[in-house]
C-alpha atoms as a PDB file:
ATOM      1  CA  UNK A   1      18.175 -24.021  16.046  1.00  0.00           C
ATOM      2  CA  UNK A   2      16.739 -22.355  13.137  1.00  0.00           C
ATOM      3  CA  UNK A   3      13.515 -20.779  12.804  1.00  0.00           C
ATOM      4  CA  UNK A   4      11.465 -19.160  10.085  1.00  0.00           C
ATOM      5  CA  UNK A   5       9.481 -15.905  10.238  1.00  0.00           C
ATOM      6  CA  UNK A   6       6.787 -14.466   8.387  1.00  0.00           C
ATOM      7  CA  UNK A   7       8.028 -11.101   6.811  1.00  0.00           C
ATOM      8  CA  UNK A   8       7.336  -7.597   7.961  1.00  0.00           C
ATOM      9  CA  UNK A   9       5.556  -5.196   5.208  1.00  0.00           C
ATOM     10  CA  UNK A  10       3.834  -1.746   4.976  1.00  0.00           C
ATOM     11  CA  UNK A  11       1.236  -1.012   2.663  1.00  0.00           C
ATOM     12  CA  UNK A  12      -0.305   2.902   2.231  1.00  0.00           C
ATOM     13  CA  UNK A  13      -3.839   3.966   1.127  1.00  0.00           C
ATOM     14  CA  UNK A  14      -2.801   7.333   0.167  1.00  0.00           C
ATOM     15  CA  UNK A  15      -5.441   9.492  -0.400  1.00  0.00           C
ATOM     16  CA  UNK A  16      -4.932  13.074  -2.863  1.00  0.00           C
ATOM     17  CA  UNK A  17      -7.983  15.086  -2.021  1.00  0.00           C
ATOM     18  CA  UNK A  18     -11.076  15.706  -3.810  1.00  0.00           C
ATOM     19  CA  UNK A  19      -9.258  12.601  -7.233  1.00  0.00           C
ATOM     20  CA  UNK A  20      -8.655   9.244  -5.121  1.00  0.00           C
ATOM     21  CA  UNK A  21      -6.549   6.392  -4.086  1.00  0.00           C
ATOM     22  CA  UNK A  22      -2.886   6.498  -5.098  1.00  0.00           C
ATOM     23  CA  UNK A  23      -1.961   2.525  -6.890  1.00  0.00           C
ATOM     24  CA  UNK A  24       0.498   1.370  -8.683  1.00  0.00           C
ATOM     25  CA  UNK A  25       0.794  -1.428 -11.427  1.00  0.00           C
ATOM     26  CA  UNK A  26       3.729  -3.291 -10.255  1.00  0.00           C
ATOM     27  CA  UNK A  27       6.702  -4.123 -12.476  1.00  0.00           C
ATOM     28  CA  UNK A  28       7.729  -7.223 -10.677  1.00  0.00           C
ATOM     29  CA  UNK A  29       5.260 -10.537 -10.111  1.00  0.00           C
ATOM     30  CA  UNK A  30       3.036 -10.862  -9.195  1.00  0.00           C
ATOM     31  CA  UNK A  31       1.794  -8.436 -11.561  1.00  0.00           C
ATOM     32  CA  UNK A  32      -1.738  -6.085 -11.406  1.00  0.00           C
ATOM     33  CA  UNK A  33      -2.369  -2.906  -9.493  1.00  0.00           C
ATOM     34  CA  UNK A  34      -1.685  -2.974  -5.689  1.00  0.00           C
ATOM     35  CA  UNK A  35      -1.108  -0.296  -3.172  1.00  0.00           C
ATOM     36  CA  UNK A  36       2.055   1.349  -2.631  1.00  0.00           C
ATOM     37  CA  UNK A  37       4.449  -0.336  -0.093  1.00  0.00           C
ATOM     38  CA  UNK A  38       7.015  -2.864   0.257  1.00  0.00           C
ATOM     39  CA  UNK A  39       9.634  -4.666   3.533  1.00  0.00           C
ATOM     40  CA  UNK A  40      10.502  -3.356   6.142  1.00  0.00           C
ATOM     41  CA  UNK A  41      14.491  -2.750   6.281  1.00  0.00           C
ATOM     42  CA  UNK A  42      16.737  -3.946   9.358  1.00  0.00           C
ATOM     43  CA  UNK A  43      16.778  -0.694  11.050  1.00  0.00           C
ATOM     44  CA  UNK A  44      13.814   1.590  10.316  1.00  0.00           C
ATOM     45  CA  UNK A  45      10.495   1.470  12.352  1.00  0.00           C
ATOM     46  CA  UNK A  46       7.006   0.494   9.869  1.00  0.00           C
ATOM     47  CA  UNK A  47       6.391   4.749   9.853  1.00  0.00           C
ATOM     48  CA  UNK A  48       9.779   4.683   7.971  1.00  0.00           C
ATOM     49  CA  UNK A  49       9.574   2.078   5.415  1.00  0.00           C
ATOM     50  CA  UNK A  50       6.157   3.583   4.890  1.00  0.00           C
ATOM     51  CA  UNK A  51       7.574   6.915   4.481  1.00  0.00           C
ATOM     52  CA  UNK A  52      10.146   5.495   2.011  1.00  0.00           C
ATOM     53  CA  UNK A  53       8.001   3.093  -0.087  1.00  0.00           C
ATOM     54  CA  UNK A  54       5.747   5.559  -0.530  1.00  0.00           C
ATOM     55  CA  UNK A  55       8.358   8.142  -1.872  1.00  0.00           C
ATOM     56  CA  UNK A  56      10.546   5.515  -3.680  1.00  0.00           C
ATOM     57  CA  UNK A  57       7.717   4.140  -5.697  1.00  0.00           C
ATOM     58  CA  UNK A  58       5.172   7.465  -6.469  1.00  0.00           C
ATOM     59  CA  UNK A  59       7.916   9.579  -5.244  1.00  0.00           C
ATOM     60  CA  UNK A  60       5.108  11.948  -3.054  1.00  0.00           C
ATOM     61  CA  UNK A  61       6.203  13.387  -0.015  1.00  0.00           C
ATOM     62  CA  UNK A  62       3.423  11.586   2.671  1.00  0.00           C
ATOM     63  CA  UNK A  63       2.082  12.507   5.610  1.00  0.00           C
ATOM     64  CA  UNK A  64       1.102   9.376   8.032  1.00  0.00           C
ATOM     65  CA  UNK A  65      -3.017   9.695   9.482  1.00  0.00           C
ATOM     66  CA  UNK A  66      -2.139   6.245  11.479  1.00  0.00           C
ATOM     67  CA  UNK A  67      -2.213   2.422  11.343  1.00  0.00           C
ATOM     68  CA  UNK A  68      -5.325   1.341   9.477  1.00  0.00           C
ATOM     69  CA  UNK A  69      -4.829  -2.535  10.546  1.00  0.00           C
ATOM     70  CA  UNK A  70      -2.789  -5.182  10.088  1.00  0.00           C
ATOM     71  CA  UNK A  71      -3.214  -7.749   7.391  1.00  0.00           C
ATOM     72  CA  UNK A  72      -1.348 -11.452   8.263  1.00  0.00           C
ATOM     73  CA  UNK A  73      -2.969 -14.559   6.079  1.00  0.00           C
ATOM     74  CA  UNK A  74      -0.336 -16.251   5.250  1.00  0.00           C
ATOM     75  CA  UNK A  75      -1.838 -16.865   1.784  1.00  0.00           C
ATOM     76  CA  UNK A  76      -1.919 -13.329   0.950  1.00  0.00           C
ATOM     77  CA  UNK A  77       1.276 -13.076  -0.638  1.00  0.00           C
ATOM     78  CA  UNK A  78       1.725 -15.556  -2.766  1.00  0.00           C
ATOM     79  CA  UNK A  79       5.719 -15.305  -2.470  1.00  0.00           C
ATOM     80  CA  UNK A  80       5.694 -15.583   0.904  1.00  0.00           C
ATOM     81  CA  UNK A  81       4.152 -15.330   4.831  1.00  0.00           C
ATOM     82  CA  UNK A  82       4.106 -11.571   4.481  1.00  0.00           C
ATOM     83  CA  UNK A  83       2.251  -9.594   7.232  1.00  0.00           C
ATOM     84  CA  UNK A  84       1.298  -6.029   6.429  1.00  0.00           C
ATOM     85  CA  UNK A  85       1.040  -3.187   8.294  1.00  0.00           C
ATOM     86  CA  UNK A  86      -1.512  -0.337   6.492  1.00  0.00           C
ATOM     87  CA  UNK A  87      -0.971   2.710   6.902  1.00  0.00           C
ATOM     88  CA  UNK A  88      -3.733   5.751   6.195  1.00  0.00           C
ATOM     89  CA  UNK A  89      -1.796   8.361   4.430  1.00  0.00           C
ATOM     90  CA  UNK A  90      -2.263  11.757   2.185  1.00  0.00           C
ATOM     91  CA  UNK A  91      -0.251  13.809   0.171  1.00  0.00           C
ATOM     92  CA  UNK A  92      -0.682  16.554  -2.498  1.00  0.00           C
ATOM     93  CA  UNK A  93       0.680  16.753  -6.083  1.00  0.00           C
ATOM     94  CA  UNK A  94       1.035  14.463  -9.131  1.00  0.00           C
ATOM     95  CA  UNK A  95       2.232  10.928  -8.675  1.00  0.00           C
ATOM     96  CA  UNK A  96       4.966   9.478 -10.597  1.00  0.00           C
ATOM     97  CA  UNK A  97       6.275   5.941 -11.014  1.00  0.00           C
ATOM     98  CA  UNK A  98       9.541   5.280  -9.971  1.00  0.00           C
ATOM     99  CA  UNK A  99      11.520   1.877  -8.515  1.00  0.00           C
ATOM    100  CA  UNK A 100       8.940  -1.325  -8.330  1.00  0.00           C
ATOM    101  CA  UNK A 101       6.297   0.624  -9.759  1.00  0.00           C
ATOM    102  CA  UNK A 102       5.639   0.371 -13.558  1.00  0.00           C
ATOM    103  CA  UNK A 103       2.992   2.986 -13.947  1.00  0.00           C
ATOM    104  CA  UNK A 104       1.403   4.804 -11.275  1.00  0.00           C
ATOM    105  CA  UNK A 105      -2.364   6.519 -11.003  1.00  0.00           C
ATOM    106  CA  UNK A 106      -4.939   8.171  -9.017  1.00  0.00           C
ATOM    107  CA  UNK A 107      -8.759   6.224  -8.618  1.00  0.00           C
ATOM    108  CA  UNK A 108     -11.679   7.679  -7.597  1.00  0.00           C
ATOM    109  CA  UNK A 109     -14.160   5.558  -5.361  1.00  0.00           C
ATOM    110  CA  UNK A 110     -16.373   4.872  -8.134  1.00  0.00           C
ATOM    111  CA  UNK A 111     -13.261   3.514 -10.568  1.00  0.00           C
ATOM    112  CA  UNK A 112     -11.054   1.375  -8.785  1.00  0.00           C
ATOM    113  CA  UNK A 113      -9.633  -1.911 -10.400  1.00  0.00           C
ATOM    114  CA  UNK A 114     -11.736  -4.818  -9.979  1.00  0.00           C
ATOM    115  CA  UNK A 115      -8.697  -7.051 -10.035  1.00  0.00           C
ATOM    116  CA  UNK A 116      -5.722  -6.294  -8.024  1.00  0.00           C
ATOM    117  CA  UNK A 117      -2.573  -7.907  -6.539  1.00  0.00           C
ATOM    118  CA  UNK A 118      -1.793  -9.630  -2.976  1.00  0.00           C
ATOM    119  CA  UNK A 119      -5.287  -8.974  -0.828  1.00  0.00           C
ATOM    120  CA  UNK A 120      -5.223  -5.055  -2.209  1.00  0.00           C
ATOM    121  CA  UNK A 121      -9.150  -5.187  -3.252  1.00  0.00           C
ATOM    122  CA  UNK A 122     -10.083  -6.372   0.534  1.00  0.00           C
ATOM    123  CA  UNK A 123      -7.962  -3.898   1.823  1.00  0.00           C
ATOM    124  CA  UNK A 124      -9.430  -0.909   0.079  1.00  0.00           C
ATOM    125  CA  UNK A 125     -12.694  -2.179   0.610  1.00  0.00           C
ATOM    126  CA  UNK A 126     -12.380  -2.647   4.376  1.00  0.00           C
ATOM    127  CA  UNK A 127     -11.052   0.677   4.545  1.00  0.00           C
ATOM    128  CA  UNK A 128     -14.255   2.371   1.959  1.00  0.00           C
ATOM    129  CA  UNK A 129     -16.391   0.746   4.620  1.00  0.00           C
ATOM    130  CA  UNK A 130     -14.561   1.708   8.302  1.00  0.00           C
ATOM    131  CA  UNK A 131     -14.470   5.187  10.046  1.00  0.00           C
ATOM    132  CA  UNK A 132     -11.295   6.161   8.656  1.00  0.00           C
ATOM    133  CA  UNK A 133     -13.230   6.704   4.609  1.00  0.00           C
ATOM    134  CA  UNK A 134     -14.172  10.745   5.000  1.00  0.00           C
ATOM    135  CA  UNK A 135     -16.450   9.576   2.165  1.00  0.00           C
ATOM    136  CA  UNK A 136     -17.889   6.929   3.656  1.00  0.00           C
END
């Protein structure tokens, strides 16, 4: 018997304090800004591949808040049934693109792309407007 599963991701909203949101403009389709993240690998728990998407791709060291929510329509990636787990993160210093990330930059609240990749908009904007924004 075979049988097909939707795909396990982890997405960050990584926060530097008092500048913004940490994206990325991806380098692989589909293209647009998008928050940092990527699959889980066969082995590591979601903290991990959060851990080490967010390093590979703005290569900042992270520190984990907790799970925002997860995201699972299986429209929302339109490669495949992707479900993501969000994670609430911060870190200090200057981002820098590395791996799947073409360029890499901080927006403030009041600056943030109006078009961005997978579901990213929703899921910044659900986050702006839940308990977890301190500048909500």
């Amino acid at each position: 018997m075979s049988y097909t599963h939707p795909v396990p991701a982890v997405d960050l909203i990584i926060e530097i304090e008092g500048q913004g949101w940490v994206l990325i403009e991806r380098r692989n389709p589909p293209p647009g800004w998008a928050l940092p993240g990527g699959f889980v690998e066969v082995g590591e728990s979601l903290e991990q591949a959060a851990v080490r998407e967010a390093r590979e791709e703005t290569c900042l060291k992270v520190e984990l808040l907790g799970q925002f929510h997860t995201y699972s329509d299986p429209a929302r990636d339109p490669r495949m049934h992707c479900i993501s787990t969000v994670f609430v993160a911060r870190a200090e210093g200057t981002p820098k693109a590395e791996d799947d990330a073409k360029s890499v930059a901080v927006f403030p609240r009041d600056r943030l792309p109006e078009v961005m990749a997978f579901d990213h908009r929703k899921i910044l904007e659900d986050y702006l407007n839940s308990h977890w924004c301190p500048s909500r």
